[in-house]
N, C-alpha and C. Protein backbone atom coordinates (compact mmCIF):
# COMPACT_ATOMS: atom_id res chain seq x y z
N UNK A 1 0.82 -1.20 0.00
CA UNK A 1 0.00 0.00 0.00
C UNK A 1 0.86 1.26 0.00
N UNK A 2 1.58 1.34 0.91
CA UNK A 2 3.08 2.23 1.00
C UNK A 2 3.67 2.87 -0.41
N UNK A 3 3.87 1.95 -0.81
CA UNK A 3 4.61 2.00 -2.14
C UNK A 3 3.56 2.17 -3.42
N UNK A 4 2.08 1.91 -3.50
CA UNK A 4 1.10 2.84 -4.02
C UNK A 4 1.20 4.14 -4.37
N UNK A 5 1.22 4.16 -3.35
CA UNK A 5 1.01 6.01 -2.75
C UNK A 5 2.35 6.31 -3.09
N UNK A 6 3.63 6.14 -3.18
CA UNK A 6 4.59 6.99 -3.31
C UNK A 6 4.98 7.08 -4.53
N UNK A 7 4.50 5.78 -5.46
CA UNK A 7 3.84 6.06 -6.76
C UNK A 7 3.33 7.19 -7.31
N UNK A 8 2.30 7.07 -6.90
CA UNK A 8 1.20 8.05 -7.27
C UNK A 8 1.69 9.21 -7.14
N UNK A 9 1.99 9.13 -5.86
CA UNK A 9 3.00 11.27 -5.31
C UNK A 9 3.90 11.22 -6.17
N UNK A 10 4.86 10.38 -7.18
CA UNK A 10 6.12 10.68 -7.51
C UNK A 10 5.21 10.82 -9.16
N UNK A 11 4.48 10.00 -9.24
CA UNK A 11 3.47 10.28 -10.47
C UNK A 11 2.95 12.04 -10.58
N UNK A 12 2.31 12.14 -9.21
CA UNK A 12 2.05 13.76 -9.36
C UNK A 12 2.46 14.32 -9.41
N UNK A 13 3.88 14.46 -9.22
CA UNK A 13 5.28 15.49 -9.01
C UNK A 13 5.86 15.48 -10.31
N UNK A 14 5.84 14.76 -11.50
CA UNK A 14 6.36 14.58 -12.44
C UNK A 14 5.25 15.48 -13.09
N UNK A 15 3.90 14.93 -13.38
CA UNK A 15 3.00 15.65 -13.78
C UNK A 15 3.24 17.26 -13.69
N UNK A 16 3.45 17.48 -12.76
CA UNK A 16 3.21 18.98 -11.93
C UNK A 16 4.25 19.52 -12.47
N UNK A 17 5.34 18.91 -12.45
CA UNK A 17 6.92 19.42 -13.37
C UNK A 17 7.04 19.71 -14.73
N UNK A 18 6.08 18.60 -15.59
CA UNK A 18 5.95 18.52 -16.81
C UNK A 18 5.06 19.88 -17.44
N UNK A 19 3.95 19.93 -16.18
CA UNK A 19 2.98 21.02 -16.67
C UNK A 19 3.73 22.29 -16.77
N UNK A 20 4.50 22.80 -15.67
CA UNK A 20 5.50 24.21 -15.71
C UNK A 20 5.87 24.04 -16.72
N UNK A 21 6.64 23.08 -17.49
CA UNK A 21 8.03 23.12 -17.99
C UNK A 21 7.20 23.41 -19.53
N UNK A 22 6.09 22.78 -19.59
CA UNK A 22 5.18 23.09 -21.00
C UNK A 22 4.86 24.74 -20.78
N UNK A 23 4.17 25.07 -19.78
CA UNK A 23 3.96 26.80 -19.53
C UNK A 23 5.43 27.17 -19.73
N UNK A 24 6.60 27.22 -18.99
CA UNK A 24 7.13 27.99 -19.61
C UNK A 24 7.75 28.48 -20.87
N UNK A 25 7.76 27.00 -21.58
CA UNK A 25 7.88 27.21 -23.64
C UNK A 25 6.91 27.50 -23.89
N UNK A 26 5.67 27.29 -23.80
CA UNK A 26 4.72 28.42 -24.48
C UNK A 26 4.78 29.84 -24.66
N UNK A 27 4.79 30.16 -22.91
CA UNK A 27 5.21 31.55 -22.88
C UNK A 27 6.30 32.12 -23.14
N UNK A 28 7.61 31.32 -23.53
CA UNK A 28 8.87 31.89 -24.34
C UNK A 28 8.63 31.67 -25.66
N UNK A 29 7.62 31.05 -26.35
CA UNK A 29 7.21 31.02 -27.82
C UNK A 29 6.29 32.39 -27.98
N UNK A 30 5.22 33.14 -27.05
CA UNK A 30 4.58 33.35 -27.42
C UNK A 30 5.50 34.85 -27.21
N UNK A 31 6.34 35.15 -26.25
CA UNK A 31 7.35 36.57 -26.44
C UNK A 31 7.68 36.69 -27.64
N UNK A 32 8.93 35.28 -28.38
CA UNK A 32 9.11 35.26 -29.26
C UNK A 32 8.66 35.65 -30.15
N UNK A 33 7.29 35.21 -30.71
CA UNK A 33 6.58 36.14 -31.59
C UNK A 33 5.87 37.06 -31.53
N UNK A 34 5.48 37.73 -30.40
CA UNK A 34 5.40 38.94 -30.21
C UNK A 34 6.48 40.03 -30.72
N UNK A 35 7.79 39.47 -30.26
CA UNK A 35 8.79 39.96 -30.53
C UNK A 35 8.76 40.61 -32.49
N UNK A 36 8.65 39.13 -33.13
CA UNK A 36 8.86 39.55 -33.87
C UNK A 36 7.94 39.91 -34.94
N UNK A 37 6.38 39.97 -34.30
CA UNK A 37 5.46 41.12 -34.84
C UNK A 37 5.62 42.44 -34.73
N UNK A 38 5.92 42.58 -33.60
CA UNK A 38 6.56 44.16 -33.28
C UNK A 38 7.72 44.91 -34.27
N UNK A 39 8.53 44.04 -33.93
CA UNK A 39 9.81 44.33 -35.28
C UNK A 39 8.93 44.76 -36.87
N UNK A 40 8.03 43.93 -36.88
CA UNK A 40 7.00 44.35 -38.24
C UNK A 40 6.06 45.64 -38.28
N UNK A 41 5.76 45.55 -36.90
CA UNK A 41 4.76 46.58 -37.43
C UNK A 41 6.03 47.77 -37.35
N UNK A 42 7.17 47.67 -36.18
CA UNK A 42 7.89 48.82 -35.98
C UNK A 42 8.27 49.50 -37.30
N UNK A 43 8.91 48.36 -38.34
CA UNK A 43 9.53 48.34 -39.92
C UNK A 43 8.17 49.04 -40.30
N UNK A 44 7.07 49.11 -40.42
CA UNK A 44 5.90 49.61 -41.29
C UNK A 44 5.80 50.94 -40.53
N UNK A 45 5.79 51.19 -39.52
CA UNK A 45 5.93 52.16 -39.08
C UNK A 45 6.83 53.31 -39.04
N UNK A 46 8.10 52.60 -39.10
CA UNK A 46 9.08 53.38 -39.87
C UNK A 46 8.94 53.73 -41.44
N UNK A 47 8.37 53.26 -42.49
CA UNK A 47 7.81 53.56 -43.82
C UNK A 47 7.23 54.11 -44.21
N UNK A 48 5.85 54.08 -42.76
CA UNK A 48 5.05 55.25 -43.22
C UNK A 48 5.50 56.92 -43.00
N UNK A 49 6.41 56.56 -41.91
CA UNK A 49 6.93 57.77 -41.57
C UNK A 49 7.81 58.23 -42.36
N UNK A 50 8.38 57.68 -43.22
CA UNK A 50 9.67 58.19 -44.33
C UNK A 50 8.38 58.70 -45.38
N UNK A 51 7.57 57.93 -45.58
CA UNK A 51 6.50 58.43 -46.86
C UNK A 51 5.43 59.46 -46.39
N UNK A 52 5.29 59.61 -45.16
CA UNK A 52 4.98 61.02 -44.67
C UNK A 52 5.92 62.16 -45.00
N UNK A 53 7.17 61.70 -44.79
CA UNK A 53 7.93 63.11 -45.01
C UNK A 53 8.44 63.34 -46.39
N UNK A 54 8.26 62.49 -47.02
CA UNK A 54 8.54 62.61 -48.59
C UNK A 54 7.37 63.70 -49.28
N UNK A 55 5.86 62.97 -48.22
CA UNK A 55 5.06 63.87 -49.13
C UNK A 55 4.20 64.94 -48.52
N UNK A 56 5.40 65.50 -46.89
CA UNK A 56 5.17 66.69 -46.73
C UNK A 56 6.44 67.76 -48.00
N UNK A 57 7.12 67.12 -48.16
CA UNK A 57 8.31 67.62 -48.87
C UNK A 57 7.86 67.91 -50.47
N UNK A 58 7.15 67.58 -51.12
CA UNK A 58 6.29 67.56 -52.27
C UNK A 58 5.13 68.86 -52.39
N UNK A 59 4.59 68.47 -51.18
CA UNK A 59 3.19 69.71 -50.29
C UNK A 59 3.98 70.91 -50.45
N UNK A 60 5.35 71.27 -49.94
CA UNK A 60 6.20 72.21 -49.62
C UNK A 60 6.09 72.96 -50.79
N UNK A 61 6.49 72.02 -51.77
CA UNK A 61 7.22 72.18 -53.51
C UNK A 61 6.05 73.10 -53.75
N UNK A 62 4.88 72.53 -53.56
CA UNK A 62 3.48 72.74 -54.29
C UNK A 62 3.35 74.25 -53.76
N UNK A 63 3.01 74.34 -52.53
CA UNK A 63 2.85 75.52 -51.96
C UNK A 63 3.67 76.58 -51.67
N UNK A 64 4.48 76.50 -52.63
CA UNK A 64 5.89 77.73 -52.55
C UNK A 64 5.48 78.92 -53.18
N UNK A 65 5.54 80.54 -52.71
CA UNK A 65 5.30 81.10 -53.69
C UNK A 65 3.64 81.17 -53.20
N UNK A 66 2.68 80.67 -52.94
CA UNK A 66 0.96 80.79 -52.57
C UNK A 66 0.66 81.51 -51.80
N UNK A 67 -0.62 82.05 -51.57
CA UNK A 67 -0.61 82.67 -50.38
C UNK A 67 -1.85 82.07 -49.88
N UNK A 68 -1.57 81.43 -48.44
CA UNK A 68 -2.60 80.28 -47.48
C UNK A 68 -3.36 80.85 -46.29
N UNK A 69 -4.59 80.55 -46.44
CA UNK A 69 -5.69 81.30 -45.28
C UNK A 69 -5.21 80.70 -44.14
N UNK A 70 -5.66 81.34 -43.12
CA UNK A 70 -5.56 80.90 -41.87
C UNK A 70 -5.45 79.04 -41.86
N UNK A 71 -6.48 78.52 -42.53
CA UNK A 71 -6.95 77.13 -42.39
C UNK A 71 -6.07 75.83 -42.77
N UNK A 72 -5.56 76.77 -44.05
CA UNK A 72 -4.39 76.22 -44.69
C UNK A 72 -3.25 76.19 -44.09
N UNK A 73 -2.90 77.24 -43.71
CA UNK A 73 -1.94 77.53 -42.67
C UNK A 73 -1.50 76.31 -41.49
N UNK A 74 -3.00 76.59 -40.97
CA UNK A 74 -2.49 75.47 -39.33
C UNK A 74 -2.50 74.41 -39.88
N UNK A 75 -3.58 73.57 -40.88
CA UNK A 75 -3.35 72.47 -41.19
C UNK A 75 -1.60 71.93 -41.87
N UNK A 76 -1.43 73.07 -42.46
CA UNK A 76 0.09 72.45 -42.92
C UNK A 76 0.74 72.01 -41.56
N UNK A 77 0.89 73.57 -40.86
CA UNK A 77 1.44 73.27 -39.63
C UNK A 77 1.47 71.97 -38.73
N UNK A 78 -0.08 71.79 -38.44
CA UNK A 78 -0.22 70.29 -37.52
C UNK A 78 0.78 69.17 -38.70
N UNK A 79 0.40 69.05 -40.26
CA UNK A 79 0.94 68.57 -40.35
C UNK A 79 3.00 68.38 -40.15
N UNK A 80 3.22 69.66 -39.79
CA UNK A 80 4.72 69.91 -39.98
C UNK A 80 4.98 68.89 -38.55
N UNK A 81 4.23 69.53 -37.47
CA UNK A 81 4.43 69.23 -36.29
C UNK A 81 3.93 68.01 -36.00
N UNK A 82 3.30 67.43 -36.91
CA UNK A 82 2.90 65.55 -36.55
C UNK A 82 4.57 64.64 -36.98
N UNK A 83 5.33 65.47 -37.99
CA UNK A 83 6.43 64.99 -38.59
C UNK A 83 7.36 64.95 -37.61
C-alpha cells in the first residue's frame, strides 16, 4: 500500500513538473513572436513615416510662392508638427 502512494505522489510530481516546464515554452514562444510582430509593425511604421515626409516635402514644392488662409496655414502646420 506504501509504495502505491509513493507512486502516485512521484506520479504527481512529475505531472506537476511537466505542466511548468510546457507553460514555460509556451510563454517563451509566445514573447518570441510577439517579438517579432513588433519588429513588423515597428519596420511599417518606420515607412510610413519616411512616406509622410517625402510627401510633406512635395506639399512644400506645391505651396511655394501661394498665399494660405488661416486654415491652410495650421493644417500644414499640424501637419509639420505631426512629422
Amino acid at each position: 500500500m506504501e509504495l502505491l502512494v509513493i507512486v502516485l505522489v512521484a506520479i504527481l510530481v512529475f505531472a506537476a513538473l511537466r505542466a511548468s516546464r510546457n507553460r514555460a515554452v509556451l510563454s517563451q514562444r509566445r514573447s518570441e513572436l510577439s517579438s517579432a510582430e513588433m519588429a513588423a509593425v515597428k519596420r511599417t511604421a518606420d515607412e510610413d513615416v519616411t512616406v509622410f515626409g517625402e510627401e510633406l516635402q512635395v506639399l512644400d514644392t506645391d505651396l511655394a510662392g501661394r498665399e494660405l488662409d488661416e486654415g491652410m496655414r495650421s493644417d500644414y502646420q499640424r501637419a509639420l508638427d505631426a512629422y
